[in-house]
N, C-alpha and C. Protein backbone atom coordinates (compact mmCIF):
# COMPACT_ATOMS: atom_id res chain seq x y z
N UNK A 1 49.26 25.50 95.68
CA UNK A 1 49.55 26.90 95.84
C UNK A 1 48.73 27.66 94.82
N UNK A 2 48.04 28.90 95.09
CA UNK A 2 47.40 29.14 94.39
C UNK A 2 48.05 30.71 94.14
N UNK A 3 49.09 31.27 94.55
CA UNK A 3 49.58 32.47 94.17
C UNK A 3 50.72 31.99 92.84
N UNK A 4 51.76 32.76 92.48
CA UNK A 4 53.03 32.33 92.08
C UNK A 4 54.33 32.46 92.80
N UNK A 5 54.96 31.66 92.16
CA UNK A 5 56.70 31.89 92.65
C UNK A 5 57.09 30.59 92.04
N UNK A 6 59.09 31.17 91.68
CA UNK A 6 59.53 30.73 91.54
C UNK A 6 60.02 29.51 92.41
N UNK A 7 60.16 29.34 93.25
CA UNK A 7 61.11 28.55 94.51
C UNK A 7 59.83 28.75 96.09
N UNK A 8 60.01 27.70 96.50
CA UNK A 8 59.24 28.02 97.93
C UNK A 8 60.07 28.99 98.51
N UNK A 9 61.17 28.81 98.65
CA UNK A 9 62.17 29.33 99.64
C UNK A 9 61.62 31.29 99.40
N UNK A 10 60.96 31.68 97.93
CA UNK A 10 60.95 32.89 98.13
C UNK A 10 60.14 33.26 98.24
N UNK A 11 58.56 32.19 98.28
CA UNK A 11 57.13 32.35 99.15
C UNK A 11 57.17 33.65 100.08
N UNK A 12 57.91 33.65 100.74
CA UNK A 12 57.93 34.64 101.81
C UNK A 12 59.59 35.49 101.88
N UNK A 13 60.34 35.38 101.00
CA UNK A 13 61.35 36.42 100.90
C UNK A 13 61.30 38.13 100.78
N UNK A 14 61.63 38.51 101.09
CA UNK A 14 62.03 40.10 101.34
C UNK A 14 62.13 40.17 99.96
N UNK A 15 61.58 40.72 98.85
CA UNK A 15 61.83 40.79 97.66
C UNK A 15 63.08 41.81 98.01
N UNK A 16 63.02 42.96 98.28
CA UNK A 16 64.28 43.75 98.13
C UNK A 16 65.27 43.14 97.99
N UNK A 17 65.72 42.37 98.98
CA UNK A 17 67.08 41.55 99.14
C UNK A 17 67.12 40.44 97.76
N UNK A 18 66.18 39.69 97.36
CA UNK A 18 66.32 38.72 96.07
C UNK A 18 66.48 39.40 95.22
N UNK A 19 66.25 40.71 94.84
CA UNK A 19 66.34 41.69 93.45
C UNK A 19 67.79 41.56 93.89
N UNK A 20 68.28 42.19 94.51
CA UNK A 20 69.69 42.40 94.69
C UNK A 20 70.76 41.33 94.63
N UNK A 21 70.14 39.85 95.04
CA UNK A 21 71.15 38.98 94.57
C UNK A 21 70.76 38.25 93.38
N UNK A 22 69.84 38.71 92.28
CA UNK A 22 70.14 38.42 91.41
C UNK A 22 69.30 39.30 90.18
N UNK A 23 70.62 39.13 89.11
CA UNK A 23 70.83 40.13 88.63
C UNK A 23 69.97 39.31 87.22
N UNK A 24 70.57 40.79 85.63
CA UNK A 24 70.23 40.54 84.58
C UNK A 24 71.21 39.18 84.15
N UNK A 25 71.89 38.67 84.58
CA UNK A 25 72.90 37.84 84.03
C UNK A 25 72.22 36.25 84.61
N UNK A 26 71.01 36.19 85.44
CA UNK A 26 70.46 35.51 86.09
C UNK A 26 70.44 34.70 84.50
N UNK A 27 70.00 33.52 84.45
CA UNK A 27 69.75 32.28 82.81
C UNK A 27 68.10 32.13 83.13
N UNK A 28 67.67 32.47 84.14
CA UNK A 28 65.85 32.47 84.30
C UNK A 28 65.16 33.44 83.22
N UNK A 29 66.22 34.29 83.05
CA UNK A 29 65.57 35.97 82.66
C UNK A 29 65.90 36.14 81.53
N UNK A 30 65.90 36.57 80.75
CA UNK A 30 65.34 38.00 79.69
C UNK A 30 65.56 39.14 79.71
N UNK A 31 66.87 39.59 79.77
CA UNK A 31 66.90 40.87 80.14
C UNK A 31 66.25 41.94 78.85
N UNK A 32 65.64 42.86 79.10
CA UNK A 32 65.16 43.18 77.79
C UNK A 32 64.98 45.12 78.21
N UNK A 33 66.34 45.72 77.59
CA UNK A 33 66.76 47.44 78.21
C UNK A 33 65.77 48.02 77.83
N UNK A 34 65.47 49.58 78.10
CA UNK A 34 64.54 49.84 78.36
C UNK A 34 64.44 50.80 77.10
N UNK A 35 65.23 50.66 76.25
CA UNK A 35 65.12 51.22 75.00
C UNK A 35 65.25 50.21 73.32
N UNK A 36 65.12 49.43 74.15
CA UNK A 36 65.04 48.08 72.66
C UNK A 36 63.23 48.28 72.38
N UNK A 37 62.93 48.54 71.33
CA UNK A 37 61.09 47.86 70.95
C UNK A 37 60.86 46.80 71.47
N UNK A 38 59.89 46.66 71.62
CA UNK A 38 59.23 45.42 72.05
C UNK A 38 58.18 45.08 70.97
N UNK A 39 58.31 43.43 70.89
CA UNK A 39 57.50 42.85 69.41
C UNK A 39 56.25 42.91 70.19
N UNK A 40 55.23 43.58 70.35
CA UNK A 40 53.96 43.37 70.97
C UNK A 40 53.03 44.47 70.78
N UNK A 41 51.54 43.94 71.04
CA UNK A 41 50.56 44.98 71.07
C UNK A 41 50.85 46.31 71.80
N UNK A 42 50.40 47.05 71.30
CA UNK A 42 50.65 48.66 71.39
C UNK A 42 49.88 48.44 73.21
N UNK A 43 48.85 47.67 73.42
CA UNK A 43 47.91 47.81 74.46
C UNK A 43 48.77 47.27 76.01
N UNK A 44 49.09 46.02 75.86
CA UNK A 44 50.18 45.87 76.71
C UNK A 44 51.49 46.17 76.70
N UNK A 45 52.05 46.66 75.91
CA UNK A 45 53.10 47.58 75.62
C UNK A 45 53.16 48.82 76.71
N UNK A 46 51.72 49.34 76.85
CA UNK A 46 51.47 50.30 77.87
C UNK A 46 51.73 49.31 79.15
N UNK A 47 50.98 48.36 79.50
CA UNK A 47 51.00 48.13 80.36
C UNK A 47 52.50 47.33 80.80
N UNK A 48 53.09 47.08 80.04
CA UNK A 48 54.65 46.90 80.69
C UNK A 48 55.08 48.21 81.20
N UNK A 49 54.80 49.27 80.12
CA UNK A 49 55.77 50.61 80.77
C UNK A 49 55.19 51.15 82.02
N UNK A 50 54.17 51.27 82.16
CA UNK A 50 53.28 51.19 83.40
C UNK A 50 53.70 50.69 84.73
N UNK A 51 54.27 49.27 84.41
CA UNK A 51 54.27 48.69 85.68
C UNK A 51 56.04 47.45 85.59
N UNK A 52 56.66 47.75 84.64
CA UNK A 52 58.24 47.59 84.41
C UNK A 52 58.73 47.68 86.06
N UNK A 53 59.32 46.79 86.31
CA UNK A 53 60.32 46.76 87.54
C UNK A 53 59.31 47.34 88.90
N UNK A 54 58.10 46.82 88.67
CA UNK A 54 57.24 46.77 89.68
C UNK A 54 58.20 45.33 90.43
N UNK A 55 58.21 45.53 92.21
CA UNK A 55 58.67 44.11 92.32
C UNK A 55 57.41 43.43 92.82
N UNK A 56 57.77 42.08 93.11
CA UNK A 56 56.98 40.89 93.69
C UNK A 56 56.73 41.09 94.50
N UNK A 57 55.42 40.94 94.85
CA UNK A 57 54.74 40.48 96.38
C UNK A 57 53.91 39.52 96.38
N UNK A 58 53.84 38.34 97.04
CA UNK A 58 52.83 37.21 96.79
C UNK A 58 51.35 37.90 97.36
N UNK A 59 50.43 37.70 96.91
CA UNK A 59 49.03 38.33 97.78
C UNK A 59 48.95 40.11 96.94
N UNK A 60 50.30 40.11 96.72
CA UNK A 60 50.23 42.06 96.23
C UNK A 60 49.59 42.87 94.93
N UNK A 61 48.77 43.57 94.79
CA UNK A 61 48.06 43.62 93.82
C UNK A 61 48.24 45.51 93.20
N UNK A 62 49.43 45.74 93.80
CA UNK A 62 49.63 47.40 93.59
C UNK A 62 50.98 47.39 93.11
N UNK A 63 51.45 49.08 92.84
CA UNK A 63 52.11 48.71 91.72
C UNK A 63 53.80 49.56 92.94
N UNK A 64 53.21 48.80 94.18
CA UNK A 64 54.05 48.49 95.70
C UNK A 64 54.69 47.55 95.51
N UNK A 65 54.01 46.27 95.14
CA UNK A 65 54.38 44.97 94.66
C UNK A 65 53.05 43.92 94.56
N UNK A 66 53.52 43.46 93.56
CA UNK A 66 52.36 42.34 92.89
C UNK A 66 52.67 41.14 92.59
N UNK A 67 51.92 40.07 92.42
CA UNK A 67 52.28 38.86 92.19
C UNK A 67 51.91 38.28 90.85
N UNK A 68 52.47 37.25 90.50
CA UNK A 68 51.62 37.08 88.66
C UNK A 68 50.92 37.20 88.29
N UNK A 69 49.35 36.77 89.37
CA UNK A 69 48.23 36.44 88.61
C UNK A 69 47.32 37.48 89.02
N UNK A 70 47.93 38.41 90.07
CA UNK A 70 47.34 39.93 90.59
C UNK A 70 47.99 40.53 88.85
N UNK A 71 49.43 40.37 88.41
CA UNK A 71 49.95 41.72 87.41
C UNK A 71 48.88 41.17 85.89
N UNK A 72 48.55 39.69 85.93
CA UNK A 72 48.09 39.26 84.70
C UNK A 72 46.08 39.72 84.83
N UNK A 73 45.76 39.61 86.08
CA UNK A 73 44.36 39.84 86.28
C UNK A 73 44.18 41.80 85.47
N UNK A 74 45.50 42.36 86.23
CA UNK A 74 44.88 43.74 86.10
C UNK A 74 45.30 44.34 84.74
N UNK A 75 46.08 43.45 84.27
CA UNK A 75 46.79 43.32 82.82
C UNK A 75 45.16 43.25 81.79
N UNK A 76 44.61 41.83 82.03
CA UNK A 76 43.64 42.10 81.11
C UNK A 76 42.38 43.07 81.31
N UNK A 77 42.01 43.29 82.83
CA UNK A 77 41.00 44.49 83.50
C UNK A 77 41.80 45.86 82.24
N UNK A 78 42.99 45.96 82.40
CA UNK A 78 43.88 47.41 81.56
C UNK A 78 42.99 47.06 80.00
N UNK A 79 43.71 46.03 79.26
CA UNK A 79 43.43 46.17 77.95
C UNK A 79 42.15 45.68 77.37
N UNK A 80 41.61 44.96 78.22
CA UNK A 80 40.97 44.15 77.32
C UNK A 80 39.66 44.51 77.60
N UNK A 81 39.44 45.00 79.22
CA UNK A 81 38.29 45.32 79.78
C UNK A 81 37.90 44.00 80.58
N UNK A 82 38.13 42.70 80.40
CA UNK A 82 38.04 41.73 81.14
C UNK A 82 38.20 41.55 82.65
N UNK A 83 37.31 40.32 83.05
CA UNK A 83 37.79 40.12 84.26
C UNK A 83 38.38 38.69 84.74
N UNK A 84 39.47 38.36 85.18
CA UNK A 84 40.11 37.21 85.35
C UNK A 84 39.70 37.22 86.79
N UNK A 85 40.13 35.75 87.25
CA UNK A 85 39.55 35.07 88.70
C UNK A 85 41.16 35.78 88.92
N UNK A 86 41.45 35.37 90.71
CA UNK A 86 42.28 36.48 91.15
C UNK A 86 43.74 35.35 90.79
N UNK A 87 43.98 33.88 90.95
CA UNK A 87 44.80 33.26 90.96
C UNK A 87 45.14 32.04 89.74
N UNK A 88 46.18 32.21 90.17
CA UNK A 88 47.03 31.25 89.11
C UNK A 88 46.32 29.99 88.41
N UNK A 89 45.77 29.12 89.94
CA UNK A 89 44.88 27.85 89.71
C UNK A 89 44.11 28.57 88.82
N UNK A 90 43.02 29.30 89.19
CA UNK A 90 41.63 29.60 88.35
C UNK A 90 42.14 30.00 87.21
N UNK A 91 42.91 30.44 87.33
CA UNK A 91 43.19 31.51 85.58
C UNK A 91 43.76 30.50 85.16
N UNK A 92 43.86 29.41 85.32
CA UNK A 92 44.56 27.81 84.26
C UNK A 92 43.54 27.11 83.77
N UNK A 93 42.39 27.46 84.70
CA UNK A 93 40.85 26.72 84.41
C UNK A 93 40.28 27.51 83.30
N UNK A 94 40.95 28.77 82.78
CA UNK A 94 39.45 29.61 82.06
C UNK A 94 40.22 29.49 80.69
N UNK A 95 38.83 29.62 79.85
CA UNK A 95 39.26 29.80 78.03
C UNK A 95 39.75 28.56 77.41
N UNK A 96 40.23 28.31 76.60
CA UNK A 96 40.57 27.53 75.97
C UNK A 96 42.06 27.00 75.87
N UNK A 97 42.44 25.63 75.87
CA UNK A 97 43.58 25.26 76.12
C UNK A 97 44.38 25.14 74.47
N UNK A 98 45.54 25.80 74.23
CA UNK A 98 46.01 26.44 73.30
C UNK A 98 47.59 25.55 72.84
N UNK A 99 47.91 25.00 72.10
CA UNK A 99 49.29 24.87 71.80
C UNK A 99 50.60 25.59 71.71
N UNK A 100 51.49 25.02 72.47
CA UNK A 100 52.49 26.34 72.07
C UNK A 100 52.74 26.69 70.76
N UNK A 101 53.10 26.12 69.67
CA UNK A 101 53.08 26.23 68.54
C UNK A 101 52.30 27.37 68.07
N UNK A 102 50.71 27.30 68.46
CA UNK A 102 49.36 28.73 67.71
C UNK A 102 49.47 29.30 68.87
N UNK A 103 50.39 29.76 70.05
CA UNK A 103 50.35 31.02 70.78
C UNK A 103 50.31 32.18 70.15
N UNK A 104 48.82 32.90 69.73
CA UNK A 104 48.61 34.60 70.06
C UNK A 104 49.08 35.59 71.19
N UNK A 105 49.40 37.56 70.77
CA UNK A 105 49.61 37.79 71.49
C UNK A 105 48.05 37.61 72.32
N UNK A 106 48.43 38.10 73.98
CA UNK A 106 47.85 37.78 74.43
C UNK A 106 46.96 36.65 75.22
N UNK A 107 47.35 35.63 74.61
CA UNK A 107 47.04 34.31 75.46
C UNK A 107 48.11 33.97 76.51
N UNK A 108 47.33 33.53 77.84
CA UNK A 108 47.92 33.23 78.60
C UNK A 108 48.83 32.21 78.93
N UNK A 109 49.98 32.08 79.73
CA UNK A 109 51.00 30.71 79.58
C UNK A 109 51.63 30.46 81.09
N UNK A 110 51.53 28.93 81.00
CA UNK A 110 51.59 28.58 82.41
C UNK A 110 52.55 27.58 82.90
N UNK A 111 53.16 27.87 83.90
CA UNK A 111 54.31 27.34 84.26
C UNK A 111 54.30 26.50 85.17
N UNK A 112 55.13 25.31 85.36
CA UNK A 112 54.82 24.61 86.83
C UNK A 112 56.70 25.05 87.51
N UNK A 113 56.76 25.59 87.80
CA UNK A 113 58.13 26.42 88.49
C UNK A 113 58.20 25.14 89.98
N UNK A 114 57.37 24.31 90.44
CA UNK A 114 58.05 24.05 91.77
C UNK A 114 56.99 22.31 92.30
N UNK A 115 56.68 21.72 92.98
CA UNK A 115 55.52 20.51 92.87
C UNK A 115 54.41 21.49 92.80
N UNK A 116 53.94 22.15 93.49
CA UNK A 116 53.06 22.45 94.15
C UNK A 116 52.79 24.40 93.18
N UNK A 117 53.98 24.43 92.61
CA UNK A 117 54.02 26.01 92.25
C UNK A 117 53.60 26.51 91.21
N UNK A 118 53.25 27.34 90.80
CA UNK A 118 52.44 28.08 89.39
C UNK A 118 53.18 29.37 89.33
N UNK A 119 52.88 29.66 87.71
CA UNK A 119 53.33 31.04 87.38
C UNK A 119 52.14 31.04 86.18
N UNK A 120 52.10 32.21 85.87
CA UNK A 120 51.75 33.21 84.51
C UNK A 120 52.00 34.32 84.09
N UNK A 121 51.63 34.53 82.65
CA UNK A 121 51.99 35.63 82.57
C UNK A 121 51.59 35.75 81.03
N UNK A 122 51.70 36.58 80.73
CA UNK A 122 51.22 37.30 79.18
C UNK A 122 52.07 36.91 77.84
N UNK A 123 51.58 36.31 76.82
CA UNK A 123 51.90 35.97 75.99
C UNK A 123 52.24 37.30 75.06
N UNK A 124 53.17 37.77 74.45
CA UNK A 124 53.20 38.87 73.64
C UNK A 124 53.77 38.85 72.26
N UNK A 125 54.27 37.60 71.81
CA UNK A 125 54.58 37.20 70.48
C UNK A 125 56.02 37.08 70.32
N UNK A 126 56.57 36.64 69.32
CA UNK A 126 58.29 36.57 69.11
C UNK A 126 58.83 35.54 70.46
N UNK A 127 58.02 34.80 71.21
CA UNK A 127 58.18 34.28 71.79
C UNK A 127 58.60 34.64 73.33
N UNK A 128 58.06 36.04 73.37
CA UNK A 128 58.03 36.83 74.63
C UNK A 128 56.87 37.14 75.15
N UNK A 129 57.08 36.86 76.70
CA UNK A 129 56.08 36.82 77.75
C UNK A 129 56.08 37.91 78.73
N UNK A 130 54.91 38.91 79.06
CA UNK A 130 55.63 39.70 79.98
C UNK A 130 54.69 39.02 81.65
N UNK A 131 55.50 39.12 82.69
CA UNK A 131 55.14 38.64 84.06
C UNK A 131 55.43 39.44 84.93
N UNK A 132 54.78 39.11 86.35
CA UNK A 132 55.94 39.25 87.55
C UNK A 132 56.75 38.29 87.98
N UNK A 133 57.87 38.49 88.20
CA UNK A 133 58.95 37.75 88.20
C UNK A 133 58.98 37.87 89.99
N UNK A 134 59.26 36.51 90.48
CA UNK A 134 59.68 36.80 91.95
C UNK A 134 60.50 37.53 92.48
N UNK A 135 61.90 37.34 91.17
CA UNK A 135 63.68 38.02 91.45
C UNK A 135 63.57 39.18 91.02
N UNK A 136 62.73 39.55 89.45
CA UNK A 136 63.01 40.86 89.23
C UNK A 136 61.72 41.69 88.52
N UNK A 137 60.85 41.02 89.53
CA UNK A 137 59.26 42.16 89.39
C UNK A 137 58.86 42.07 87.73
N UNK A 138 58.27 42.95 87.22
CA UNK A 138 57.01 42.97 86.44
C UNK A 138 58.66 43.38 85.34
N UNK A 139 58.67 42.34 84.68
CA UNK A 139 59.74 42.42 83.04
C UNK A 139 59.45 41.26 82.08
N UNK A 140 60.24 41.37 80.82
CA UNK A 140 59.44 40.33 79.88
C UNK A 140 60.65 39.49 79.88
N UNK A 141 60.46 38.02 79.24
CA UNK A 141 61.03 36.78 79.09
C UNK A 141 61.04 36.53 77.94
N UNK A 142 61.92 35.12 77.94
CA UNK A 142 61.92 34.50 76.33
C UNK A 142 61.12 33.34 76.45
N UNK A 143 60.23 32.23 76.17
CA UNK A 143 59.72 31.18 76.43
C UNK A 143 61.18 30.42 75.72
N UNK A 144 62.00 30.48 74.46
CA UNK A 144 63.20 29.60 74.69
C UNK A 144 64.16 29.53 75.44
N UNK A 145 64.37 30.90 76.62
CA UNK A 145 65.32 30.68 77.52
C UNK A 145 64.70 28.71 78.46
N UNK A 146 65.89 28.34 78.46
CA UNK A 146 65.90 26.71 79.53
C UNK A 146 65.24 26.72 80.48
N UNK A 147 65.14 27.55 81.01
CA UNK A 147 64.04 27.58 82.42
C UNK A 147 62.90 27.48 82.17
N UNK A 148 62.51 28.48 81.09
CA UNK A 148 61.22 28.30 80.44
C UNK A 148 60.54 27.28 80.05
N UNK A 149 61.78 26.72 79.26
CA UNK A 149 60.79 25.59 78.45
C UNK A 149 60.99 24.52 79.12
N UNK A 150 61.66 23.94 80.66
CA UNK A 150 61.74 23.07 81.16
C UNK A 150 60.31 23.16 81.58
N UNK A 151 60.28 24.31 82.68
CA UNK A 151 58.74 24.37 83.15
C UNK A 151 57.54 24.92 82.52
N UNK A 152 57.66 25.19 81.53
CA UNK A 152 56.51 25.33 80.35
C UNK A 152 55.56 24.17 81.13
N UNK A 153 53.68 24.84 81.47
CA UNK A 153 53.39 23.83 81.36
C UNK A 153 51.96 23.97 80.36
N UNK A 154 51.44 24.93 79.90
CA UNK A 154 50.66 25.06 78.97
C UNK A 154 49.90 25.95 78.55
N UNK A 155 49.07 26.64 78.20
CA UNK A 155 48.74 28.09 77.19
C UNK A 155 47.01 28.21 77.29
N UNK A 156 46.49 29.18 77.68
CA UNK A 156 45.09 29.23 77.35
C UNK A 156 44.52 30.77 76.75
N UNK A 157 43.75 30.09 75.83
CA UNK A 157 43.12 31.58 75.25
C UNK A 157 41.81 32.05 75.97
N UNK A 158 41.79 33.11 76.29
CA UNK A 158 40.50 33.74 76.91
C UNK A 158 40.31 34.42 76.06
N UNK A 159 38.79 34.38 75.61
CA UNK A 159 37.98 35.03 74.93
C UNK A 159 36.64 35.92 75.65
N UNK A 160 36.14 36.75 75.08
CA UNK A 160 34.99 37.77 75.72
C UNK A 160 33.82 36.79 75.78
């Protein structure tokens, strides 16, 4: 699979309806209100508020709905000026492969969510990641929430 998601089953789900059955109390998530700081660069900082509770669309690259490696491609096009390949696979192939331990903000982190399934999403420090989420669109995570670190599957730095 070369897009993301959590579960096959939501490959092709109605995002509307999955936002709705599951909530902030979900143990995948991070709920993180919309008036707490966030430990992170001022640069993607914008780009969370920007695109916060954008939902999921696999293939979706607007801020209609987007998928991980569409919100992480236009994430670094925003700050960095960069250009990332459009999917999950390729963007696991580029830069340098990184330890969790020396995660910078900004380095990328990669998930194996399913056999066949991928995720990413933005490294932002304090051990928070911001993504698109299948259940609840473009919000940030904890890498110690259990879900995380079950499917943690590894970190790369892209450089100019």
């Amino acid at each position: 699979m070369t897009g993301c998601s959590s579960t096959p089953e939501q490959d092709n789900a109605d995002t509307s309806s999955s936002q709705a059955t599951v909530g902030k109390n979900d143990p995948r998530y991070t709920y993180v209100p919309m008036n707490v700081p966030l430990s992170s660069s001022p640069s993607f900082t914008n780009v969370y508020k920007e695109w916060r509770g954008t939902p999921y669309k696999l293939g979706g690259t607007t801020q209609k709905g987007i998928d991980c490696s569409a919100f992480v491609q236009v994430g670094f096009a925003d700050v960095l000026n960069m250009q990332l390949p459009r999917t999950t696979a390729e963007q696991a192939r580029k830069g340098k492969w990184v330890d969790i331990k020396a995660l910078k903000k900004g380095d990328l982190v990669f998930f194996k969510t399913g056999r066949r399934l991928r995720h990413v999403g933005i490294y932002m420090g304090n051990s928070e990641f911001l993504h698109a989420s299948t259940s609840q669109g473009v919000m940030i995570s904890n890498l110690k929430n259990p879900y995380w670190q079950r499917t943690y599957w590894q970190a790369r730095r892209i450089t100019p």
